[in-house]
C-alpha atoms as a PDB file:
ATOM      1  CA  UNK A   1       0.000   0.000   0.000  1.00  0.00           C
ATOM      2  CA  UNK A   2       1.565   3.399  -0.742  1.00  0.00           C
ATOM      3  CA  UNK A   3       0.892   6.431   0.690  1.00  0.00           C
ATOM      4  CA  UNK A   4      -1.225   9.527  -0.750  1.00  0.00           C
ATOM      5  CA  UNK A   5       0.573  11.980  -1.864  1.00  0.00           C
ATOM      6  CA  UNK A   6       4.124  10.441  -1.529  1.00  0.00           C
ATOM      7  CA  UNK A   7       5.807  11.699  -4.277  1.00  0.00           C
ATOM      8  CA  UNK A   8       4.459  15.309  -4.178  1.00  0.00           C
ATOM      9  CA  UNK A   9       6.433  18.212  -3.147  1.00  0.00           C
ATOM     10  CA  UNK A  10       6.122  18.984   0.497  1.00  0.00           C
ATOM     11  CA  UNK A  11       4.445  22.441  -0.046  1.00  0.00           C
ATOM     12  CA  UNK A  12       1.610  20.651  -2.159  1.00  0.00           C
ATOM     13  CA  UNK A  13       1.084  17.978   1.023  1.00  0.00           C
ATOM     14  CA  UNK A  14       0.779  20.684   3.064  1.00  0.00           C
ATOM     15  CA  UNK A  15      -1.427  23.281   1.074  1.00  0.00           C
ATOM     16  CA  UNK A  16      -3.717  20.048   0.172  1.00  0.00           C
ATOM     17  CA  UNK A  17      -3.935  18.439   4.264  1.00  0.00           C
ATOM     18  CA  UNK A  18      -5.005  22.571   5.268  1.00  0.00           C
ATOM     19  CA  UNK A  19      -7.651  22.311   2.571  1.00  0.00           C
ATOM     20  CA  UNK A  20      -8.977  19.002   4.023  1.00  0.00           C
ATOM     21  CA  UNK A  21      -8.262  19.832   7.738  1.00  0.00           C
ATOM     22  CA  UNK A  22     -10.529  23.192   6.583  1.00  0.00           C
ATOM     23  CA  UNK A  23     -13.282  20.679   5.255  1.00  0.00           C
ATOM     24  CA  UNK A  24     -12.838  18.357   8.306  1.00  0.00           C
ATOM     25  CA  UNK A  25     -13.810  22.002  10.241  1.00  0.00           C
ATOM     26  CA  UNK A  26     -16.591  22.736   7.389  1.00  0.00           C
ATOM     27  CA  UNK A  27     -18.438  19.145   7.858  1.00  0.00           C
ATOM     28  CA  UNK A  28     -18.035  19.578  11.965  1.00  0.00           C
ATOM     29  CA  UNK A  29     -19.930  23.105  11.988  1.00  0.00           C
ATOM     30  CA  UNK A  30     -22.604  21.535   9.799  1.00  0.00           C
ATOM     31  CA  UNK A  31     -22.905  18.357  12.847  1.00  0.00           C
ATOM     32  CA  UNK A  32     -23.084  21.301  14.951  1.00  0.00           C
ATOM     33  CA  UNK A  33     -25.445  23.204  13.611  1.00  0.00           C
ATOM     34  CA  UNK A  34     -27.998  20.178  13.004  1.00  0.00           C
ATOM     35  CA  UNK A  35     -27.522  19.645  16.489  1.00  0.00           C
ATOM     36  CA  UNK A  36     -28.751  22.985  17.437  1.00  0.00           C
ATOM     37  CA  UNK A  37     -31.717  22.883  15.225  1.00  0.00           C
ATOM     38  CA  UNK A  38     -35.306  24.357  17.174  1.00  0.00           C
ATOM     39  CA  UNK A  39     -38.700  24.677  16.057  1.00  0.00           C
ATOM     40  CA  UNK A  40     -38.018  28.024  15.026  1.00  0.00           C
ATOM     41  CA  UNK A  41     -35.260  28.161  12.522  1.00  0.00           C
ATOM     42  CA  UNK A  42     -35.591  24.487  11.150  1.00  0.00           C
ATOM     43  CA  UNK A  43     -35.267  25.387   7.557  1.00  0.00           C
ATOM     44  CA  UNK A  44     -32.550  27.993   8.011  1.00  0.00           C
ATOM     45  CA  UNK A  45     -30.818  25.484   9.880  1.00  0.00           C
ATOM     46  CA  UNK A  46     -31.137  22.719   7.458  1.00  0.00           C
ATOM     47  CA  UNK A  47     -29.961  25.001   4.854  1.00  0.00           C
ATOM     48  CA  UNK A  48     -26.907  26.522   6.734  1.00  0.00           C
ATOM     49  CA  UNK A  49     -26.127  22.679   7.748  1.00  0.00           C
ATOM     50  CA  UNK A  50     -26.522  21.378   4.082  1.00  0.00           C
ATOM     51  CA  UNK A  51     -24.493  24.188   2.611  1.00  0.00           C
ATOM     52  CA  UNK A  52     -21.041  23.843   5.387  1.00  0.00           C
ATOM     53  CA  UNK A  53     -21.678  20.111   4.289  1.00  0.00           C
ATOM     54  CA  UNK A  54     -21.129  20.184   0.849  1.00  0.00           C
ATOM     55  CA  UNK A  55     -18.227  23.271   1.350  1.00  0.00           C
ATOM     56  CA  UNK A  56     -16.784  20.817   3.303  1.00  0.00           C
ATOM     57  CA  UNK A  57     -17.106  17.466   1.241  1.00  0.00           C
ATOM     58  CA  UNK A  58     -15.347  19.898  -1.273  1.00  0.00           C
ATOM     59  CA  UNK A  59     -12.662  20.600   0.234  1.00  0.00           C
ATOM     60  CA  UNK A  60     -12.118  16.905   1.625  1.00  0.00           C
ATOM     61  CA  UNK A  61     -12.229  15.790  -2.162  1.00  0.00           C
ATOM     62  CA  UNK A  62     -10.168  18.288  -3.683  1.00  0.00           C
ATOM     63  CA  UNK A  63      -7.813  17.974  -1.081  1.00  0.00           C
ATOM     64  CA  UNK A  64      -7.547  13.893  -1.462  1.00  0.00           C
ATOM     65  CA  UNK A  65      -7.356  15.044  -5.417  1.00  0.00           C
ATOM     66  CA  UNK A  66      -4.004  16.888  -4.822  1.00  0.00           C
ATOM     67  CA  UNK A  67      -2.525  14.446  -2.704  1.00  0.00           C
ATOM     68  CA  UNK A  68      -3.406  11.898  -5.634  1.00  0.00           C
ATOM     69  CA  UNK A  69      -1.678  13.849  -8.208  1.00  0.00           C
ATOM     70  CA  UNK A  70      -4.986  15.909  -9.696  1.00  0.00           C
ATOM     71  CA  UNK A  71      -4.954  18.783 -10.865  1.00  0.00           C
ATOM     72  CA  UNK A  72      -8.604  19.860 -10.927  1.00  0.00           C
ATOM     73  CA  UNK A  73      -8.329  19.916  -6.939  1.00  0.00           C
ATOM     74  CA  UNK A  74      -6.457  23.028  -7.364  1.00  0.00           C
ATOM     75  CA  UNK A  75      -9.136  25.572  -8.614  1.00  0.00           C
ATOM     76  CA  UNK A  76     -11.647  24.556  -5.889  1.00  0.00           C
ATOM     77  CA  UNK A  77      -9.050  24.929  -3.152  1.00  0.00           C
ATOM     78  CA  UNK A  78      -7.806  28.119  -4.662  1.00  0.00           C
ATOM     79  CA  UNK A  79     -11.430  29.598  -4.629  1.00  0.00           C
ATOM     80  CA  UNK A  80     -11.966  28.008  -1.139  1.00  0.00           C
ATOM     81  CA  UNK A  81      -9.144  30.230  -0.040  1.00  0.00           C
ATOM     82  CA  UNK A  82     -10.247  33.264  -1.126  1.00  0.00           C
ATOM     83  CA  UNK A  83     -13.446  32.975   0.622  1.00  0.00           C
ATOM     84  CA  UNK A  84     -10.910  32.129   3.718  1.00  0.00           C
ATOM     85  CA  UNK A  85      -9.713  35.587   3.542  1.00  0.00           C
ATOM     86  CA  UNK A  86     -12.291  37.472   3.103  1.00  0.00           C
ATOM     87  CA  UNK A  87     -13.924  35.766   6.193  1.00  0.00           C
ATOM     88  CA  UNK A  88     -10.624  36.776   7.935  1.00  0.00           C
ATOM     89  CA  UNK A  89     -11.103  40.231   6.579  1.00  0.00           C
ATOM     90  CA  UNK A  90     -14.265  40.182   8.329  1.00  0.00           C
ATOM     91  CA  UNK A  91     -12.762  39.210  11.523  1.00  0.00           C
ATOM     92  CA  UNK A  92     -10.432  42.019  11.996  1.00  0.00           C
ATOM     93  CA  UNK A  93     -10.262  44.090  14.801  1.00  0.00           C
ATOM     94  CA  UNK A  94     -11.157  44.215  18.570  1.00  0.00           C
ATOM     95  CA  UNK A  95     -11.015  40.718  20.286  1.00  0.00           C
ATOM     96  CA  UNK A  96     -11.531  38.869  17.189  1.00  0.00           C
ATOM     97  CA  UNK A  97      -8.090  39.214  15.423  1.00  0.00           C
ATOM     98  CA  UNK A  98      -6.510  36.363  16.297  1.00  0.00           C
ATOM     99  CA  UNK A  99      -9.226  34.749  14.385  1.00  0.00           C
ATOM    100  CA  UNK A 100      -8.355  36.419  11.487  1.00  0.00           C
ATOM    101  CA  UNK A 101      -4.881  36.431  11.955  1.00  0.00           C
ATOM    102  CA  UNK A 102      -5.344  32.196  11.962  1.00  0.00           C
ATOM    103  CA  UNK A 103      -7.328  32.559   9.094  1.00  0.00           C
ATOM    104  CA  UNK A 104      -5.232  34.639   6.779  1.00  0.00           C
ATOM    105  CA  UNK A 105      -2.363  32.930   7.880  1.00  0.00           C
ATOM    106  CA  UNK A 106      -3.559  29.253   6.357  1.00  0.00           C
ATOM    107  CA  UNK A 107      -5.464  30.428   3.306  1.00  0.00           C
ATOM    108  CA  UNK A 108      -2.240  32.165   2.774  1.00  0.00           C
ATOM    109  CA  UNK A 109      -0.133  29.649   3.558  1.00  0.00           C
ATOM    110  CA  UNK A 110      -2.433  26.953   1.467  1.00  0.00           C
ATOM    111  CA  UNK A 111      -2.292  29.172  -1.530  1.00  0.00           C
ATOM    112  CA  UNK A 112       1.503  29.590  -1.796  1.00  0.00           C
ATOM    113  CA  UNK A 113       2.023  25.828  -1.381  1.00  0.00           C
ATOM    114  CA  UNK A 114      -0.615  25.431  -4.255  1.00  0.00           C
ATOM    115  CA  UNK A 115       1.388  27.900  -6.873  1.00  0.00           C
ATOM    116  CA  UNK A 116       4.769  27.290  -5.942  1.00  0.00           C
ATOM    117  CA  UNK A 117       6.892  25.751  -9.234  1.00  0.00           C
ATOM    118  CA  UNK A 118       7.331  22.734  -7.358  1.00  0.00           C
ATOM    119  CA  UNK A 119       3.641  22.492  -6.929  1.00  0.00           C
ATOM    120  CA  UNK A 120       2.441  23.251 -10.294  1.00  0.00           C
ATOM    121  CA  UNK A 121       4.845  21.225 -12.105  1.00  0.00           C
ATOM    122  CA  UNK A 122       4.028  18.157  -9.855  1.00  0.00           C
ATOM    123  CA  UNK A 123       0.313  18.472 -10.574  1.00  0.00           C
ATOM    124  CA  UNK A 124       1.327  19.289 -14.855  1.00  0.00           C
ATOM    125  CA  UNK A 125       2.750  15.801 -14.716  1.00  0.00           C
ATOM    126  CA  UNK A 126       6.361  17.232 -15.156  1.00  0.00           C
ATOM    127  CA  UNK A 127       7.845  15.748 -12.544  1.00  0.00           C
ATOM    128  CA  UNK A 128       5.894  12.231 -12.369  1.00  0.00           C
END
């Protein structure tokens, strides 16, 4: 048995485990908020719940996708991280920045290991 993503450039491992660690999050919040579901907000809830779940699943696939070697798990992670920071952005200021900080720190972080050379040349096939 071999492992995922063996033969990938260590900034691609780590820019595609953020992405699924972020899903992992995404799917959690979802549990949670199905768990906090009252008689009041049932379809808002379902809704929020439904829509974390699938951002999630997202990111768990296109994260196993780059740590198999595919390329299309780059665009949706790329987009994903956008959204990141702009949620960071939205998080700035008073006692909330460290929350950004986080934030903006991994979708950084995750997008720099996703266009390094290294990175883009592993998922082109150039250096398989």
């Amino acid at each position: 048995m071999t492992i995922p993503g063996s033969g990938l450039p260590a900034p691609l491992r780590v820019a595609a485990v953020l992405a699924m660690v972020q899903g992992l999050g995404l799917v959690a919040y979802a549990v949670l908020e199905l768990l906090a579901l009252t008689g009041g907000r049932v379809t808002m809830g379902l809704t929020t719940a439904a829509f974390f779940a699938a951002y999630g699943v997202m990111l768990l696939a296109s994260g196993r996708a780059l740590l198999a070697g595919r390329s299309w798990g780059r665009g949706p992670v790329v987009f994903a991280q956008l959204v990141w920071l702009g949620v960071a952005w939205s998080f700035r200021g008073g006692e909330t920045t460290w929350v950004s900080m986080v934030l903006a720190v991994v979708a950084l972080a995750t997008i720099l290991g996703l266009l390094l050379p290294a990175s883009r040349a592993a998922l082109e096939g150039e250096e398989r």
